[in-house]
N, C-alpha and C. Protein backbone atom coordinates (compact mmCIF):
# COMPACT_ATOMS: atom_id res chain seq x y z
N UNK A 1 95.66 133.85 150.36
CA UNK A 1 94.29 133.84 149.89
C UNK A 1 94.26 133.85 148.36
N UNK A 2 95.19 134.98 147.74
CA UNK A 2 95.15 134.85 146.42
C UNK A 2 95.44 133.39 145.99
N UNK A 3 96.61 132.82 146.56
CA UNK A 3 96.97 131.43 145.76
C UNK A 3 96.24 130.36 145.59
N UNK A 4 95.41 130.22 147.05
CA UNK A 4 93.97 129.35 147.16
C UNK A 4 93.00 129.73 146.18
N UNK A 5 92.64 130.90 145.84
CA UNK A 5 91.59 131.61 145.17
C UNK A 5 92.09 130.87 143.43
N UNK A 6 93.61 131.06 142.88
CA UNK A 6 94.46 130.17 141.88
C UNK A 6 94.05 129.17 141.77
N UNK A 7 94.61 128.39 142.73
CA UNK A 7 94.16 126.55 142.59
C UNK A 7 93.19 126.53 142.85
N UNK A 8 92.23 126.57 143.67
CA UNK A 8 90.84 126.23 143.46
C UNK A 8 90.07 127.13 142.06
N UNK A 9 90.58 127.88 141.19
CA UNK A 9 90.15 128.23 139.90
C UNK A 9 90.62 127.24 138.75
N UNK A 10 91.85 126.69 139.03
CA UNK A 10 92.94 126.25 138.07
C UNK A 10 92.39 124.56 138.18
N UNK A 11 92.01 124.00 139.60
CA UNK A 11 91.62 122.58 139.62
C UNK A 11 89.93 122.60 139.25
N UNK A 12 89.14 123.34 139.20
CA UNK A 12 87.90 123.68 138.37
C UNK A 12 87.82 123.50 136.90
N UNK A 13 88.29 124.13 136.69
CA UNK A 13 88.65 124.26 135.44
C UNK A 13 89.18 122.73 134.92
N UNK A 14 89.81 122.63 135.32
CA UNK A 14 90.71 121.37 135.06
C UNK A 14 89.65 120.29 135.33
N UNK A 15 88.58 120.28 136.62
CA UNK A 15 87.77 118.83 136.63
C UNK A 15 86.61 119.42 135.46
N UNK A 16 86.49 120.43 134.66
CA UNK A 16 85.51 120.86 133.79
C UNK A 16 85.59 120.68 132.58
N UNK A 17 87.00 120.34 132.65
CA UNK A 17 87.48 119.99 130.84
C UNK A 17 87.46 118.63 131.08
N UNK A 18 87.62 117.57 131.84
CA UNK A 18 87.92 116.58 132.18
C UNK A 18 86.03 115.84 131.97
N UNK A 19 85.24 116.54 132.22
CA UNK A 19 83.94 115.81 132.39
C UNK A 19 83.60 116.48 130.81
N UNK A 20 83.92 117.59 130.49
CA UNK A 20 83.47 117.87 128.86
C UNK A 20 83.89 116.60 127.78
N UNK A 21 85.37 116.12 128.35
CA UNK A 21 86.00 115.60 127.70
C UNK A 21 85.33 113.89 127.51
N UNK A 22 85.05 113.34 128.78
CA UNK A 22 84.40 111.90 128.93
C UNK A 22 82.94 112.09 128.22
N UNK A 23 82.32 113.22 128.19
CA UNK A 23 81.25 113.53 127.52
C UNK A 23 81.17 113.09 125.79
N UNK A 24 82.17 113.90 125.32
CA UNK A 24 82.04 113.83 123.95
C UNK A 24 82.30 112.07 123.41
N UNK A 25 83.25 111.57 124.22
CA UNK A 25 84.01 110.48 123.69
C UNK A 25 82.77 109.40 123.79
N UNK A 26 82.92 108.49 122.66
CA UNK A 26 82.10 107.68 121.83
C UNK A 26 81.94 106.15 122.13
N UNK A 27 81.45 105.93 123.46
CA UNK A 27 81.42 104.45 124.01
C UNK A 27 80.84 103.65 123.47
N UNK A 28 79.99 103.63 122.08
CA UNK A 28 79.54 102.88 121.89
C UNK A 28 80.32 101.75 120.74
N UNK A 29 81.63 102.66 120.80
CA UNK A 29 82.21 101.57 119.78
C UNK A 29 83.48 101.33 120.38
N UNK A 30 84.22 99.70 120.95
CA UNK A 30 85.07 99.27 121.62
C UNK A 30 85.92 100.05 121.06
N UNK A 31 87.47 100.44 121.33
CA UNK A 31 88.77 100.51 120.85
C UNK A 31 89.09 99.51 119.97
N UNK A 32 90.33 99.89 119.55
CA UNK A 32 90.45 98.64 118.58
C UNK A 32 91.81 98.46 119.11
N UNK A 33 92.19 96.70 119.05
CA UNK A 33 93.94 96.52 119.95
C UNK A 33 94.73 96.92 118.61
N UNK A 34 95.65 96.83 119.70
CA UNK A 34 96.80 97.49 118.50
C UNK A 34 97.32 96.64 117.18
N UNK A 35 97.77 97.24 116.09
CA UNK A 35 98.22 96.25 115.30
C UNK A 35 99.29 95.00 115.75
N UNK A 36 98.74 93.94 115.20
CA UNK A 36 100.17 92.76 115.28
C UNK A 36 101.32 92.91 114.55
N UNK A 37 101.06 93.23 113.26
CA UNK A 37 102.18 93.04 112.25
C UNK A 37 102.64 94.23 111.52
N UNK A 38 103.46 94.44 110.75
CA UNK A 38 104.60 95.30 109.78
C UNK A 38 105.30 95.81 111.08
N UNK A 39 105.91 97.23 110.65
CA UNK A 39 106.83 98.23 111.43
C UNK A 39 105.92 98.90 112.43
N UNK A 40 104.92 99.40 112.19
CA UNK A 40 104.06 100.36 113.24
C UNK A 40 103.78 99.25 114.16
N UNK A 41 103.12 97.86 113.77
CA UNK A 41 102.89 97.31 115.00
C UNK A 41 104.21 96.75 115.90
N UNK A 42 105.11 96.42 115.31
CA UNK A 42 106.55 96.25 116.39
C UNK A 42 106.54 97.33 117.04
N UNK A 43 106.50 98.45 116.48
CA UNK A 43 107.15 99.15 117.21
C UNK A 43 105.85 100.26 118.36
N UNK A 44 104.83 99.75 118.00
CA UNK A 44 103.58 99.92 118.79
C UNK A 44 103.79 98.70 120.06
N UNK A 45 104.00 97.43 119.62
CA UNK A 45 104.17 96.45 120.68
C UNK A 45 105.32 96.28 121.69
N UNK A 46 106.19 97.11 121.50
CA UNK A 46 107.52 97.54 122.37
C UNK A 46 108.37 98.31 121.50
N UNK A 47 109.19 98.76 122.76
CA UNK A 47 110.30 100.17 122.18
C UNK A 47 111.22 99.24 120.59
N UNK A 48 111.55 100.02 120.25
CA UNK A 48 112.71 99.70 119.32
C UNK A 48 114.03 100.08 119.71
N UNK A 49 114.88 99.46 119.27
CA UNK A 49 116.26 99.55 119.68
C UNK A 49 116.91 100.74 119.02
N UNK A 50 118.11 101.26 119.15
CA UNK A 50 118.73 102.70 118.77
C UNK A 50 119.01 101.85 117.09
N UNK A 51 119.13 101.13 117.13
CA UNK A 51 119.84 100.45 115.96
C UNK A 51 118.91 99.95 114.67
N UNK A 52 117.84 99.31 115.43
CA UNK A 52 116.67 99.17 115.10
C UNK A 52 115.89 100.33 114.26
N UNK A 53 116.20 101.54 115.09
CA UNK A 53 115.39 102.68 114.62
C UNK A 53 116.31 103.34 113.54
N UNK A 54 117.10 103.28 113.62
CA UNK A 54 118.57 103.74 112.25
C UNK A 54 118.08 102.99 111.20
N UNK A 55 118.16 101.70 111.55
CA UNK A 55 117.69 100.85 110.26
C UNK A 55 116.33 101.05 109.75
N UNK A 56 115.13 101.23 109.97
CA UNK A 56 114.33 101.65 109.59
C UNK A 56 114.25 103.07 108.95
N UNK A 57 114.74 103.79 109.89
CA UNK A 57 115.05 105.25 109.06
C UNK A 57 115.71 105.21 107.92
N UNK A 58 116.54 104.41 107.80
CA UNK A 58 117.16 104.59 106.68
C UNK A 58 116.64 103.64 105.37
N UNK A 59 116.21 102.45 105.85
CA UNK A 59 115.16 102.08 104.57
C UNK A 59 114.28 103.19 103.93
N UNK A 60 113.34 103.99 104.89
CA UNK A 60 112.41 104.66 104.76
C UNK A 60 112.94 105.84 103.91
N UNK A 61 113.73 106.34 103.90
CA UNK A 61 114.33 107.09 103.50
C UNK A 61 114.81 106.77 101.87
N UNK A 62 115.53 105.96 101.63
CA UNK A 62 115.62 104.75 100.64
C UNK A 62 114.89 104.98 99.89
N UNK A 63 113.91 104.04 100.73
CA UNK A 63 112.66 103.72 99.76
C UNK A 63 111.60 104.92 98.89
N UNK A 64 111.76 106.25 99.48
CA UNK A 64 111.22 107.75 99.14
C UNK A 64 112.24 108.03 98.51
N UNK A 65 113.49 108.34 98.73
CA UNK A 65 114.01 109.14 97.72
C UNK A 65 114.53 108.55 96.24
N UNK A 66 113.63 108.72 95.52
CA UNK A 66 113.20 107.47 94.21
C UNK A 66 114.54 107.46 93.07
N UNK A 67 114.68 108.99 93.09
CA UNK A 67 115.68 109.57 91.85
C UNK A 67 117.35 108.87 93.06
N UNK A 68 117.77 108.56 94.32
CA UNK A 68 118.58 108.68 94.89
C UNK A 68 119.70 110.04 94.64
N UNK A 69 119.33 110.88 94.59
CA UNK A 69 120.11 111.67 95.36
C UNK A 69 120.13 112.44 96.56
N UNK A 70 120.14 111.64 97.28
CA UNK A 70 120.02 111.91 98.85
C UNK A 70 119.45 112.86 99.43
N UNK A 71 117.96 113.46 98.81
CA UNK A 71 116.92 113.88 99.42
C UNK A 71 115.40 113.48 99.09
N UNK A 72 114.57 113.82 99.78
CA UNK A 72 113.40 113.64 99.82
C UNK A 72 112.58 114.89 99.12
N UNK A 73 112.37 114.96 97.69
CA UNK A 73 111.44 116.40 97.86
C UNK A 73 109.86 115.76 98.05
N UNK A 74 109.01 117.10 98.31
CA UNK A 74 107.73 116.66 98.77
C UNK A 74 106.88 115.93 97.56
N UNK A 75 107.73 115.54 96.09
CA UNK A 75 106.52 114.83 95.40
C UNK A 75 107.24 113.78 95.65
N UNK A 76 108.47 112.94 96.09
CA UNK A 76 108.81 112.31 96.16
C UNK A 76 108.31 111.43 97.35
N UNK A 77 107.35 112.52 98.52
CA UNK A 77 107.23 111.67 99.77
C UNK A 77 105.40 111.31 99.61
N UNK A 78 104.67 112.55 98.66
CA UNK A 78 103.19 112.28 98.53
C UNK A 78 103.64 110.62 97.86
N UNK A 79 104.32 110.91 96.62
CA UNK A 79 104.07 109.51 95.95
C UNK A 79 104.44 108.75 96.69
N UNK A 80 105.30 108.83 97.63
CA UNK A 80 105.06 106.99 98.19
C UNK A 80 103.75 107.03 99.01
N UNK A 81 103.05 107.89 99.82
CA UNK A 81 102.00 107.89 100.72
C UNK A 81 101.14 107.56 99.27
N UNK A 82 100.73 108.26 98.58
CA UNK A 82 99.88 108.04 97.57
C UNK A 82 99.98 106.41 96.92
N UNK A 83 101.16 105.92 96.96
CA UNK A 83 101.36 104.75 96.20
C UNK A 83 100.37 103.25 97.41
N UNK A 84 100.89 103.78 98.73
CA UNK A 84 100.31 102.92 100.01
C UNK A 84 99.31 103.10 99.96
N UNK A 85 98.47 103.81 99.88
CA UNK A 85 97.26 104.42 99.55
C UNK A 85 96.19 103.80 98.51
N UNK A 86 96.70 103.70 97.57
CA UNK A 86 96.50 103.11 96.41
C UNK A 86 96.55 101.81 96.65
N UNK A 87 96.95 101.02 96.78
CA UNK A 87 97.17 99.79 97.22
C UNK A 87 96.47 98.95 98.21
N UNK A 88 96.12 99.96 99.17
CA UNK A 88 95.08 99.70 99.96
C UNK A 88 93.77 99.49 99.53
N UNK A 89 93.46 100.69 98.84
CA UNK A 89 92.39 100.97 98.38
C UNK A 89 91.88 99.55 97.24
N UNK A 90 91.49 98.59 97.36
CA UNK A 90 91.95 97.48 96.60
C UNK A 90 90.19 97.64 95.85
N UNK A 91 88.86 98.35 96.44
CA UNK A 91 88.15 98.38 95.62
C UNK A 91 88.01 99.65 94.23
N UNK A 92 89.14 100.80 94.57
CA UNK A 92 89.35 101.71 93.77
C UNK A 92 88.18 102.74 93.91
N UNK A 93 87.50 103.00 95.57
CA UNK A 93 86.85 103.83 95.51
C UNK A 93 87.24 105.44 96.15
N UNK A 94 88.50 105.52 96.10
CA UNK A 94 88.89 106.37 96.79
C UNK A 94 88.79 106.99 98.31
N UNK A 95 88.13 105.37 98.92
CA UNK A 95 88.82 105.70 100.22
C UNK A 95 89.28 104.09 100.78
N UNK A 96 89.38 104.14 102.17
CA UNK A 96 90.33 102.53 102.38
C UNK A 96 89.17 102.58 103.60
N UNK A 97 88.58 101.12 103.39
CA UNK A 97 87.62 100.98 104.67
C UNK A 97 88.92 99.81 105.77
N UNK A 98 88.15 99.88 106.72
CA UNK A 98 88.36 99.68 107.86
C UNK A 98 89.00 97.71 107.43
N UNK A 99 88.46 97.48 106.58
CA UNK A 99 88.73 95.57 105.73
C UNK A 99 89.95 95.76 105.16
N UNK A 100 89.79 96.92 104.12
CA UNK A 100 90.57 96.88 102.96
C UNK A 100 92.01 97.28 103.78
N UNK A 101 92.53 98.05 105.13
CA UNK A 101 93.61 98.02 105.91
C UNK A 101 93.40 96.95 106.50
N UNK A 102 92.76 96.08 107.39
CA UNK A 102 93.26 95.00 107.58
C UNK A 102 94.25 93.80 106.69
N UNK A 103 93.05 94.14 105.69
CA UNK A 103 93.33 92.93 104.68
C UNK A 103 95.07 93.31 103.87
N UNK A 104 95.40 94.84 103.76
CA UNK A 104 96.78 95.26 103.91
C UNK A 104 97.74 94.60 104.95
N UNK A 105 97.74 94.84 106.00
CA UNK A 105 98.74 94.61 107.00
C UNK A 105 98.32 93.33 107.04
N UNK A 106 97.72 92.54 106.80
CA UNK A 106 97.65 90.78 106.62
C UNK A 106 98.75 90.38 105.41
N UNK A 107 98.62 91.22 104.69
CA UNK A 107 99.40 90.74 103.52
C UNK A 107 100.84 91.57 103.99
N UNK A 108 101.03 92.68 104.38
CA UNK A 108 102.53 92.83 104.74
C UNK A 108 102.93 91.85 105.55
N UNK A 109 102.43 91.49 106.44
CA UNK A 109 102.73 90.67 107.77
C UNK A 109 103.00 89.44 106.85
N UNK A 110 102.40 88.94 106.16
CA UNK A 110 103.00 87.75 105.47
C UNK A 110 104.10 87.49 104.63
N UNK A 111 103.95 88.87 103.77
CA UNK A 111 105.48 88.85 103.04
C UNK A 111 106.49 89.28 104.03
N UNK A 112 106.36 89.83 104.58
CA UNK A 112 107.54 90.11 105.72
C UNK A 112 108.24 88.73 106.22
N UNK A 113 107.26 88.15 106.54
CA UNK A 113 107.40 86.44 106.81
C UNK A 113 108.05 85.76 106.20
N UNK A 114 107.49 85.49 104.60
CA UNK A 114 108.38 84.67 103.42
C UNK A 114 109.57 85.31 103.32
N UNK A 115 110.23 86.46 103.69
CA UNK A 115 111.14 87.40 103.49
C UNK A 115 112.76 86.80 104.35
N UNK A 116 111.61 86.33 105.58
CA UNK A 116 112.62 85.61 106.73
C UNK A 116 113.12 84.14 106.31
């Protein structure tokens, strides 16, 4: 009796967060598909390989630790976020609309391209 008295508390609960939850969420604006192009969208569009993912790690890594001596301190990792950031931001209002990242990953996706 106690254990019934459990699950029928525990699956309540559970269909109560579940209808709170479809509640809040915001249908009036589609999802958006996933990115096509740079690193997040490969690797959003299928797994990456063990090898694959080494190599990226280790660009990334690279590419942050600016002074190269084989660490990352934390002004070393804001400035590159800050630098992407910046870059995005292509009208200089201090934030990145929803264009100004497209219009980013259009242009990575292309140099990535000429790169090949």
């Amino acid at each position: 009796m106690k254990a019934f008295l459990i699950s029928t508390l525990a699956m309540g609960l559970s269909l109560s967060a579940t209808v709170a939850m479809a509640q809040t969420q915001d249908t009036t604006t589609p999802p958006s598909p996933p990115p096509s192009g740079g690193k997040m969208g490969k690797m959003m569009m299928g797994p990456m390989t063990k090898e694959q993912h080494r190599q990226h790690a280790e660009q990334m890594f690279k590419e942050w630790d600016t002074d190269g001596n084989g660490t990352i301190t934390r002004q070393e990792f804001m400035a590159a976020h800050d630098a992407k950031f910046d870059k995005m931001d292509t009208n200089k209002d201090g934030t990145v609309s929803m264009e100004e990242h497209r219009s980013a990953m259009r242009e990575k996706k292309q140099s990535k391209a000429q790169q090949q």
